[in-house]
N, C-alpha and C. Protein backbone atom coordinates (compact mmCIF):
# COMPACT_ATOMS: atom_id res chain seq x y z
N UNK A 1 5.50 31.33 6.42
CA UNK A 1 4.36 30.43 6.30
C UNK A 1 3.21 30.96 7.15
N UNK A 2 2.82 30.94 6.52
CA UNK A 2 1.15 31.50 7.18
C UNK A 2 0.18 30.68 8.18
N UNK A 3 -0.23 31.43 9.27
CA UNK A 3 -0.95 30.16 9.98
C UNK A 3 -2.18 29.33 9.35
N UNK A 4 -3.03 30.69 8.84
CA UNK A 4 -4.61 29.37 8.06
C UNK A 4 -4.36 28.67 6.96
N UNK A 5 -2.85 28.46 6.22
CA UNK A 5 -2.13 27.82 4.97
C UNK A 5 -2.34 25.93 5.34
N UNK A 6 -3.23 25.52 4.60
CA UNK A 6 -3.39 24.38 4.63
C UNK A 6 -2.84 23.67 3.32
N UNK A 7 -1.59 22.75 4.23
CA UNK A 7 -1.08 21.71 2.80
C UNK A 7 -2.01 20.65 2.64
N UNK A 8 -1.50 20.67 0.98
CA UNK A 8 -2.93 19.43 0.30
C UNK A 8 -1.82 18.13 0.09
N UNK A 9 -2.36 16.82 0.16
CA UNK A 9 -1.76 15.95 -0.64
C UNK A 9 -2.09 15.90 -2.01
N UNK A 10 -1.27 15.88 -3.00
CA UNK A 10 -0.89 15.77 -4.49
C UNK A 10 -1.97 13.85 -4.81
N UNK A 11 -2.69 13.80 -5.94
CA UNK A 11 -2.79 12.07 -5.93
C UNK A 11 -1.83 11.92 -6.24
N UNK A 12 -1.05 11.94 -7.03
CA UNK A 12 0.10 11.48 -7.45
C UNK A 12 1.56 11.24 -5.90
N UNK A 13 1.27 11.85 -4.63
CA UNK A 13 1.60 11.56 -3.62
C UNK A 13 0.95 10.76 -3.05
N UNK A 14 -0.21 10.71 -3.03
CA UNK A 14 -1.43 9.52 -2.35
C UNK A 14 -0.82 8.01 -2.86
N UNK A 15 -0.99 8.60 -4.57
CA UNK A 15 -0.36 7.23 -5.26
C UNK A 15 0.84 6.55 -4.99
N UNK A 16 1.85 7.32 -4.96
CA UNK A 16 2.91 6.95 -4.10
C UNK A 16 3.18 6.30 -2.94
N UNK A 17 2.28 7.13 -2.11
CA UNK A 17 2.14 6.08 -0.60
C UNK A 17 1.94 5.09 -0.85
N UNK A 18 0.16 4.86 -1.37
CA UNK A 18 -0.54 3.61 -1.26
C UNK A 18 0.66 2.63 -2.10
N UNK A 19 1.54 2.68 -2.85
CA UNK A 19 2.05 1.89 -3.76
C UNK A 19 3.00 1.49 -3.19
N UNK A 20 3.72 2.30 -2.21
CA UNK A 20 4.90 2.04 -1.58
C UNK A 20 4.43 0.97 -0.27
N UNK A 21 3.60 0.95 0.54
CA UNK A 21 2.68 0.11 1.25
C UNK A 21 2.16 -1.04 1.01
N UNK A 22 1.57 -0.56 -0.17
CA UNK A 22 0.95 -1.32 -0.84
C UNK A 22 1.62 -2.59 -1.83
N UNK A 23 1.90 -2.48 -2.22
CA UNK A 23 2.85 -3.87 -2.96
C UNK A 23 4.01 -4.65 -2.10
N UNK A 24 4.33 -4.14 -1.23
CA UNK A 24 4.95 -5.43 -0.11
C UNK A 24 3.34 -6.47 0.46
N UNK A 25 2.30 -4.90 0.51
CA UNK A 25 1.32 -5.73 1.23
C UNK A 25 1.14 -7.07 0.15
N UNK A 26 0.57 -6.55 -0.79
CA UNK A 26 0.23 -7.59 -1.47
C UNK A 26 1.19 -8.73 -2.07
N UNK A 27 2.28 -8.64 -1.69
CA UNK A 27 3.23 -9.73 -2.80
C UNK A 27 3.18 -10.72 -1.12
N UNK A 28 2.86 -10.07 -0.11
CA UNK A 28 2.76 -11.06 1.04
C UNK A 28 1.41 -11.64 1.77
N UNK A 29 0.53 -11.02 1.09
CA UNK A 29 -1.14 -11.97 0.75
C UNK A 29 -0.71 -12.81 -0.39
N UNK A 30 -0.15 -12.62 -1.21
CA UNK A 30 -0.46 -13.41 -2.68
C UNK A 30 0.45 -15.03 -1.78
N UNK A 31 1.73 -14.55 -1.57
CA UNK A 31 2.72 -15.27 -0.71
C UNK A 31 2.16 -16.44 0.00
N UNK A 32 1.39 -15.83 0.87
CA UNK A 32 0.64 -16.49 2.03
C UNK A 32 -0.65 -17.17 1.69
N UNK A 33 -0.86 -17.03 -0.06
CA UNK A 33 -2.29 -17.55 -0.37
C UNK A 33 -1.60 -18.98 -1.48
N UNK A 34 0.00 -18.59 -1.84
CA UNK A 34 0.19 -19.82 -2.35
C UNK A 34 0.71 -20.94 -1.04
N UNK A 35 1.07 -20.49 0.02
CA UNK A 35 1.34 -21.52 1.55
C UNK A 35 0.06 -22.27 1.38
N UNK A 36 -0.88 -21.50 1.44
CA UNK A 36 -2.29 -22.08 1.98
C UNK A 36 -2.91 -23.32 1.31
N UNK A 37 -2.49 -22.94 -0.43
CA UNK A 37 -3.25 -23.82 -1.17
C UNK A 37 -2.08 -25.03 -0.65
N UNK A 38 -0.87 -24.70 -0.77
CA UNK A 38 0.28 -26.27 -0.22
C UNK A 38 -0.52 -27.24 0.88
N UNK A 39 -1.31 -26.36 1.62
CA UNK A 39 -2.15 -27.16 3.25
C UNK A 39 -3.03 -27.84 2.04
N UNK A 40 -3.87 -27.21 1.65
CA UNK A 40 -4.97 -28.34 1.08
C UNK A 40 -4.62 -29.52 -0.28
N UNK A 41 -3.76 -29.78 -0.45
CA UNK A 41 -3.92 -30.67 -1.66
C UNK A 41 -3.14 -31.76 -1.50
């Protein structure tokens, strides 16, 4: 391996991350946005 060899991220790795992160995040905003509406009604 060469020293000035710069690895790239793939999108399709980007995509991966963000998705893997990303959908716990959101199923626990969505989660926490049906609690919320329970407070007001």
């Amino acid at each position: 391996m060469q020293i000035n060899e710069i690895s790239r991220t793939t999108p399709l790795q980007l995509a991966l991350a963000w998705s893997f992160a990303g959908i716990p995040l959101l199923a626990g905003v969505i989660q926490t946005l049906i609690n919320a509406m329970k407070l007001f009604q």
